[in-house]
C-alpha atoms as a PDB file:
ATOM      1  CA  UNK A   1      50.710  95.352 129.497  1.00  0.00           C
ATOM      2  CA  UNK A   2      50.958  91.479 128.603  1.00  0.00           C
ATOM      3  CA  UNK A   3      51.134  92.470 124.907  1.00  0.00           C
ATOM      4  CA  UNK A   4      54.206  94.942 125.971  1.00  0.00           C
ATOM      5  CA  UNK A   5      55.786  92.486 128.091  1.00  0.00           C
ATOM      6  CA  UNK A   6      55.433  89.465 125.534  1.00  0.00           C
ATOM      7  CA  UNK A   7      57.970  91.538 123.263  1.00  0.00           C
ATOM      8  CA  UNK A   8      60.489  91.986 125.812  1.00  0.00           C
ATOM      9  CA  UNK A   9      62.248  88.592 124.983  1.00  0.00           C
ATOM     10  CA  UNK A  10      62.285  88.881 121.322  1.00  0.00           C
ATOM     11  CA  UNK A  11      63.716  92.315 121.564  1.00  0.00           C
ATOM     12  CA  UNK A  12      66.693  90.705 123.816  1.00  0.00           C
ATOM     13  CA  UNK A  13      67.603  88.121 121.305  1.00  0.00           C
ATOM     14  CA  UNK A  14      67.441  90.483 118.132  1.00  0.00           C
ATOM     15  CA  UNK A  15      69.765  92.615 120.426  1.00  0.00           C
ATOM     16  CA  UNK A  16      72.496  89.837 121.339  1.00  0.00           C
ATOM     17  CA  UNK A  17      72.068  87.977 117.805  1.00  0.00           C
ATOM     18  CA  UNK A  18      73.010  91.719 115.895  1.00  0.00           C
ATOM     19  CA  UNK A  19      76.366  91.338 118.282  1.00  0.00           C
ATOM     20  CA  UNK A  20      76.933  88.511 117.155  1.00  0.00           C
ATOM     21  CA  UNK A  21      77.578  87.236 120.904  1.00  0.00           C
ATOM     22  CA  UNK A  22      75.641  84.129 123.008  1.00  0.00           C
ATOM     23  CA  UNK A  23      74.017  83.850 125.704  1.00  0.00           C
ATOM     24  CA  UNK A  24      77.174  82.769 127.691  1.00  0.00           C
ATOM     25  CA  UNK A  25      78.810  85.836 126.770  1.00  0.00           C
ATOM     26  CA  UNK A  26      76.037  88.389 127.704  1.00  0.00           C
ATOM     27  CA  UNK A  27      75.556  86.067 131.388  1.00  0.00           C
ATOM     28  CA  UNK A  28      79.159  86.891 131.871  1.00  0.00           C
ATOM     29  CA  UNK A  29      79.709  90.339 131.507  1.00  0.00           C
ATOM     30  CA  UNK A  30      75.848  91.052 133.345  1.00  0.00           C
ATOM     31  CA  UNK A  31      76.193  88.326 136.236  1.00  0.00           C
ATOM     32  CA  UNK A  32      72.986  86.287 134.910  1.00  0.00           C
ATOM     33  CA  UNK A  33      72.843  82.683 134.292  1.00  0.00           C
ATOM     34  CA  UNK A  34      72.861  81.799 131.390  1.00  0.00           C
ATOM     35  CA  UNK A  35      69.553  79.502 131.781  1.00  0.00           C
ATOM     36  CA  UNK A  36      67.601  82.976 133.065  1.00  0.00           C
ATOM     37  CA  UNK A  37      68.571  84.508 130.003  1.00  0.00           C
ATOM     38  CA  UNK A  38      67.314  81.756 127.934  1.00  0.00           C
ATOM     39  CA  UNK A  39      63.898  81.761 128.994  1.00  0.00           C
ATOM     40  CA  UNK A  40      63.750  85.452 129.293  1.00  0.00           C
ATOM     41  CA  UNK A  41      64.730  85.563 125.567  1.00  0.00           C
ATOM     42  CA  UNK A  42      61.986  82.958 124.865  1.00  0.00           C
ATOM     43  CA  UNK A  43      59.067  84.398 127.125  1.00  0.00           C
ATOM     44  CA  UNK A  44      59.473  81.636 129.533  1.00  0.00           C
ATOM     45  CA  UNK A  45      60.618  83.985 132.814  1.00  0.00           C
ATOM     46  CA  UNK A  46      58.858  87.617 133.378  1.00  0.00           C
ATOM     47  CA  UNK A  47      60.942  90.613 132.690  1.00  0.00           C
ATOM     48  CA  UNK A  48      62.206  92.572 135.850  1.00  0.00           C
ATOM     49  CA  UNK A  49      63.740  95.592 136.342  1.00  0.00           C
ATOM     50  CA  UNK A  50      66.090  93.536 138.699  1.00  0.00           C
ATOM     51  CA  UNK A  51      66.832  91.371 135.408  1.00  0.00           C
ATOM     52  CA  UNK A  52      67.020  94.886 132.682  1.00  0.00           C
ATOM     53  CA  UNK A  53      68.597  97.341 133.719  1.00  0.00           C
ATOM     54  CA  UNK A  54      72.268  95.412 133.607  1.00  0.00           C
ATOM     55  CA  UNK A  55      70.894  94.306 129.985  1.00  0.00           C
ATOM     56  CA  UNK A  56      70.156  97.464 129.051  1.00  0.00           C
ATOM     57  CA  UNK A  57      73.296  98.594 130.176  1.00  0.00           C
ATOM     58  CA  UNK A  58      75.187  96.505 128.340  1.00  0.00           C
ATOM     59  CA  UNK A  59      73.367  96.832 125.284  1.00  0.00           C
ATOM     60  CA  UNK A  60      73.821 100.354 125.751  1.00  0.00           C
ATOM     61  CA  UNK A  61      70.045 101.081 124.995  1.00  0.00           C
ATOM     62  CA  UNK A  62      67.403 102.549 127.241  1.00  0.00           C
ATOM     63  CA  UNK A  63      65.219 100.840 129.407  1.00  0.00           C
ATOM     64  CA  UNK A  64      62.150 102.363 127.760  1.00  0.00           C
ATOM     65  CA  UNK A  65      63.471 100.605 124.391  1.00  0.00           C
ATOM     66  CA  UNK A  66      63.856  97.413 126.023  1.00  0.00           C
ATOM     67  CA  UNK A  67      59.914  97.643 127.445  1.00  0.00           C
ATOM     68  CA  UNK A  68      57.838 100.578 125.076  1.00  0.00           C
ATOM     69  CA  UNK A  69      55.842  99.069 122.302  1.00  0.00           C
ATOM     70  CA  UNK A  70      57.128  99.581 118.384  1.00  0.00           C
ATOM     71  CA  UNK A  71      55.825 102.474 117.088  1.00  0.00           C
ATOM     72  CA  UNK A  72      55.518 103.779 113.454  1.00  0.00           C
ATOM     73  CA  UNK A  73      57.804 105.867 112.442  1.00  0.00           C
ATOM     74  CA  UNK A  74      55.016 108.670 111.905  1.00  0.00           C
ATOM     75  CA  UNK A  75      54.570 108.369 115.775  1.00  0.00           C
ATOM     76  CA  UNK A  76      57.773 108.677 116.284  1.00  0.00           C
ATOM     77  CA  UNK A  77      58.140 112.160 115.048  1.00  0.00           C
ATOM     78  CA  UNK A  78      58.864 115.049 117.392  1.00  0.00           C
ATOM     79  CA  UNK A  79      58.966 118.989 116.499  1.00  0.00           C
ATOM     80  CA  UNK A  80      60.843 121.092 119.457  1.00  0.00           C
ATOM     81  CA  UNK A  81      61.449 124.645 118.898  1.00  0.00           C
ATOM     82  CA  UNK A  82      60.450 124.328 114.936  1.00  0.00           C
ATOM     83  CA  UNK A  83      62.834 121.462 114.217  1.00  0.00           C
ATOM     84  CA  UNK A  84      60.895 118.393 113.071  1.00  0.00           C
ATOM     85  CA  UNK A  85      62.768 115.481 113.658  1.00  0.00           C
ATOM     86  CA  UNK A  86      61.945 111.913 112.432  1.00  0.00           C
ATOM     87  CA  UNK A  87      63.843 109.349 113.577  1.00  0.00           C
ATOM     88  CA  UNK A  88      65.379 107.197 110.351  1.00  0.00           C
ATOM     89  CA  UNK A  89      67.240 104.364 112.535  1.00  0.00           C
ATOM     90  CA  UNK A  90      64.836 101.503 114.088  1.00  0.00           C
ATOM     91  CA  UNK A  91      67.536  99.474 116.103  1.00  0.00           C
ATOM     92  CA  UNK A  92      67.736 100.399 119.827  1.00  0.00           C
ATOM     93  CA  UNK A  93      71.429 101.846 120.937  1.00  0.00           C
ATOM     94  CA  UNK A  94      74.462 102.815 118.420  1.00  0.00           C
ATOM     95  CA  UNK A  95      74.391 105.537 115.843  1.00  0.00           C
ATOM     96  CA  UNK A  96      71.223 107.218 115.471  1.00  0.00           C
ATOM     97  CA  UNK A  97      70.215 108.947 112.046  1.00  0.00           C
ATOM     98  CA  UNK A  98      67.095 111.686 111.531  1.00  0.00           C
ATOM     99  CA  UNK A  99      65.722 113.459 109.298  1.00  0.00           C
ATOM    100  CA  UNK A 100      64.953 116.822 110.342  1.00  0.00           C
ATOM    101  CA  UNK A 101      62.797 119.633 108.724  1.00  0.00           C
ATOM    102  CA  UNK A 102      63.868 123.400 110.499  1.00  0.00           C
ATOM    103  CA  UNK A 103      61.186 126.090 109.821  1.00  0.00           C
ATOM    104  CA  UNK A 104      62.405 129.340 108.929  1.00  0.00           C
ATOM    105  CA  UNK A 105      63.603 131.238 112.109  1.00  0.00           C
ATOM    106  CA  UNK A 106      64.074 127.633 113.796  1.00  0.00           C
ATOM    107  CA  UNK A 107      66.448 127.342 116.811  1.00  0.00           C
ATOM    108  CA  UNK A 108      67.352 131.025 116.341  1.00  0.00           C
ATOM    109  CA  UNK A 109      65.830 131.607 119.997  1.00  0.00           C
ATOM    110  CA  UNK A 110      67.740 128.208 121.497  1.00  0.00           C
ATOM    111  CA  UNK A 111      70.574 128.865 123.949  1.00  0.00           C
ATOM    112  CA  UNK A 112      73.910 126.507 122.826  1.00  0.00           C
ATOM    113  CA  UNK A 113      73.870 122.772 124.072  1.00  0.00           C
ATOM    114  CA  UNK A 114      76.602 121.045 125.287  1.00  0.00           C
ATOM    115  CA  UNK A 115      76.231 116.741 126.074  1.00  0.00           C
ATOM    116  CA  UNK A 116      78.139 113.877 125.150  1.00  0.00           C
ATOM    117  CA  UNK A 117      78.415 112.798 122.064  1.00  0.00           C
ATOM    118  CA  UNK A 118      79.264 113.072 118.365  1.00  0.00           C
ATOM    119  CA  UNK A 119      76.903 114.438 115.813  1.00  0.00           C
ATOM    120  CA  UNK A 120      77.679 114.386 111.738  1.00  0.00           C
ATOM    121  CA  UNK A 121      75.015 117.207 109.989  1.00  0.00           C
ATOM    122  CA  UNK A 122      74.169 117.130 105.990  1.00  0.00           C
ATOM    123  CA  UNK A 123      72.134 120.094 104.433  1.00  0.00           C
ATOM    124  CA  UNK A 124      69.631 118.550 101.673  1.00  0.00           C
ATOM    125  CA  UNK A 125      67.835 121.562 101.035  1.00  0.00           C
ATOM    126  CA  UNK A 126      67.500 125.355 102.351  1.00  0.00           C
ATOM    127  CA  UNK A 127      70.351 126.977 104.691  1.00  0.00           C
ATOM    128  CA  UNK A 128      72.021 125.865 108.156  1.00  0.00           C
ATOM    129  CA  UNK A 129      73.274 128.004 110.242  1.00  0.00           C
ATOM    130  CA  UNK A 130      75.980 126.175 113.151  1.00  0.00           C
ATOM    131  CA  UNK A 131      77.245 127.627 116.008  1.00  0.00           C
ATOM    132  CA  UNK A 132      80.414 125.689 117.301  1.00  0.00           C
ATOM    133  CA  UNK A 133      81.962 126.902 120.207  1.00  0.00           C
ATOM    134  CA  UNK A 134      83.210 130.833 119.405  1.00  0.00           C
ATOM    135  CA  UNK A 135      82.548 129.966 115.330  1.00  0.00           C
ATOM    136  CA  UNK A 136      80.182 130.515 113.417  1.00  0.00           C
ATOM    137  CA  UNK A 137      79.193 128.503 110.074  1.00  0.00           C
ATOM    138  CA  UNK A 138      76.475 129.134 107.219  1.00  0.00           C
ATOM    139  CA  UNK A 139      75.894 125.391 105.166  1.00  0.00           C
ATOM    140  CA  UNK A 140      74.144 125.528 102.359  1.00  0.00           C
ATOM    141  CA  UNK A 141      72.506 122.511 100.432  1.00  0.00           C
ATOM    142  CA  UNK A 142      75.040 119.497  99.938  1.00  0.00           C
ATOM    143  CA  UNK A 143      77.419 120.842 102.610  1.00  0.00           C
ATOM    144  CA  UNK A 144      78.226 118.803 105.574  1.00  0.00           C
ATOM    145  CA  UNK A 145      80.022 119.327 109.381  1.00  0.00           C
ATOM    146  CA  UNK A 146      81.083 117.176 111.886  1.00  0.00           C
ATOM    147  CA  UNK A 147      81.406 117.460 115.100  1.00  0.00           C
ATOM    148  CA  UNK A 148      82.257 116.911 119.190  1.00  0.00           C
ATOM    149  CA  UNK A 149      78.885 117.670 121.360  1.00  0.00           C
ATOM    150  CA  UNK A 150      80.676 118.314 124.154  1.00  0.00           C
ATOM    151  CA  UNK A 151      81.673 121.722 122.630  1.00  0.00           C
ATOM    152  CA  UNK A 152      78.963 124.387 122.955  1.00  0.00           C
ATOM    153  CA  UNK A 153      76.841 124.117 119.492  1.00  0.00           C
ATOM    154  CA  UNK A 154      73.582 125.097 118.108  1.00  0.00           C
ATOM    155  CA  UNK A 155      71.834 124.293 114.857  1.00  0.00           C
ATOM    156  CA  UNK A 156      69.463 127.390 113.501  1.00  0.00           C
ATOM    157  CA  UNK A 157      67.869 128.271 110.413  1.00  0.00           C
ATOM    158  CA  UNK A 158      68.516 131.806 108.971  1.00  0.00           C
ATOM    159  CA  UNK A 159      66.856 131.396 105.803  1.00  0.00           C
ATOM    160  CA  UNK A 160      63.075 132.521 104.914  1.00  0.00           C
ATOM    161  CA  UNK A 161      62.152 128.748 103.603  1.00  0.00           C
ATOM    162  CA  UNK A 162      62.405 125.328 105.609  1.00  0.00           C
ATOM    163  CA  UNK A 163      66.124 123.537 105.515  1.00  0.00           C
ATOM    164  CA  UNK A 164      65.851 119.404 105.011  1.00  0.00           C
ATOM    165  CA  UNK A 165      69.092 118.370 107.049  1.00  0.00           C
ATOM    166  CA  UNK A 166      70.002 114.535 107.785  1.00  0.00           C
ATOM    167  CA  UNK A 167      71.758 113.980 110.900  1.00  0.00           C
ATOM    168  CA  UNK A 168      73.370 111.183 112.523  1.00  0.00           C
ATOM    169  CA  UNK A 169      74.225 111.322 116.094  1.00  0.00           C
ATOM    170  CA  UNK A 170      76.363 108.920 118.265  1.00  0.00           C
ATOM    171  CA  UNK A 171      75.356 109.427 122.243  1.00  0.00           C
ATOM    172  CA  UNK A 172      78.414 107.722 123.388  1.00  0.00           C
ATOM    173  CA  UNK A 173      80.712 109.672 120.811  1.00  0.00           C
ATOM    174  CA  UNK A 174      80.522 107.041 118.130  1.00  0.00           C
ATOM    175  CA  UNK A 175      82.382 108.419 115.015  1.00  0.00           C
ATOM    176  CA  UNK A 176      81.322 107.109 111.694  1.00  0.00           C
ATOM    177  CA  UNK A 177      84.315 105.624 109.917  1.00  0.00           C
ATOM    178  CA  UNK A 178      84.424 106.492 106.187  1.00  0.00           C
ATOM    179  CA  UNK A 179      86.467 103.801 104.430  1.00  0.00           C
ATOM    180  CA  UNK A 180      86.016 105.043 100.754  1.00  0.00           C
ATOM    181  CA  UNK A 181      87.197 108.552 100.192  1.00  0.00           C
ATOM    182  CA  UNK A 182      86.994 110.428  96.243  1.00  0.00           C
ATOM    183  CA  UNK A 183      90.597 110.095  94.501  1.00  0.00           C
ATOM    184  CA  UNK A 184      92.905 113.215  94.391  1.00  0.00           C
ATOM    185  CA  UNK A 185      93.787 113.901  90.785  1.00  0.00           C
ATOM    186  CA  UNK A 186      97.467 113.420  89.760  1.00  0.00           C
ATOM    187  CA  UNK A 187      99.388 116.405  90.666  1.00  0.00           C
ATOM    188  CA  UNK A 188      99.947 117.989  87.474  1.00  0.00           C
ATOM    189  CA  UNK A 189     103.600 118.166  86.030  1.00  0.00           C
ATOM    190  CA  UNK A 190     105.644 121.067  85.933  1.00  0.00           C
ATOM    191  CA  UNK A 191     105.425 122.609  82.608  1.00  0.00           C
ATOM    192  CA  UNK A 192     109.406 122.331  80.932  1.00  0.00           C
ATOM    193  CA  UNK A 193     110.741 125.486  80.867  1.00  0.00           C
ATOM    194  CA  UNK A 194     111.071 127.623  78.300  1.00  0.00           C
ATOM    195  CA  UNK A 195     113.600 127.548  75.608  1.00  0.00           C
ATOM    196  CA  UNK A 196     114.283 131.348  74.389  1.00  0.00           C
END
């Protein structure tokens, strides 16, 4: 439990120092002095949930990220109704990317989800099948869809062979921004017409 709570601090500065913001700015927006933040960054005060949750809140992480010890990825990995998922994104809060393996038949069974969020899906290998709302998509390999989770949705495979599929999910509706797209070709002249 020391161990745990000996990581707590660390954690809390790699989380401020990646937004770029000090410790006057996070003891403003959470109500804590800046001096309690300062030794509970540095191991000097004992983490409470008094002292946390407003943290965690503003970090927009859980609780359970703030306080659970660092696991290996291989740990990490969770299979739910044939989809294994493995989580590709170490930092607490934000986008979250995984890699997940469907076995054949996977999620067939699963009723449609609906939460908030925003979730971008990219077939690597095998067959996806994507129920949005009343539509109803087949992705093959090196397809991709995007889309709102607050429509009703489910992600299946059809095929008779496991589909690789990277997603990357944003739980407060995060949208990745692309900012390089491929170039159009130049529309093509009209041929001149013809002289008879």
């Amino acid at each position: 439990m020391q161990a745990v709570l000996e990581q707590v601090g660390p954690r809390l500065r790699r989380l401020r120092e990646r937004r770029g913001e000090t410790l006057a700015d996070v003891g403003a927006v959470t109500g804590t002095s800046v001096s309690t933040l300062s030794r509970l960054e540095s191991g000097g005060r004992r983490a409470t949930l008094e002292l946390l949750l407003p943290l965690a809140a503003h970090y927009e992480v859980g609780l359970d990220e703030l306080v659970a010890p660092a696991r290996r990825t291989a740990e990490r990995r969770t299979v739910r109704h044939g989809v294994t998922s493995i989580p590709l994104t170490a930092q607490p809060g934000g986008l979250r990317a995984y890699k997940q393996v469907l076995a054949p038949g996977a999620g067939e069974a699963v009723e449609p989800q609906v939460h908030e969020g925003y979730e971008w899906v990219y077939v690597l290998s095998g067959r996806l099948r994507l129920l949005l709302g009343d539509q109803e998509l087949f992705l093959p390999a090196g397809e991709a869809a995007e889309f709102d989770t607050r429509l009703p949705h489910r992600v299946s495979n059809p095929g008779e062979r496991p589909a690789e599929v990277v997603s990357i999910f944003g739980p407060q509706g995060q949208r990745m921004h692309v900012r390089a797209r491929p170039r159009r070709s130049a529309p093509q002249a009209p041929a001149p017409p013809r002289q008879a």
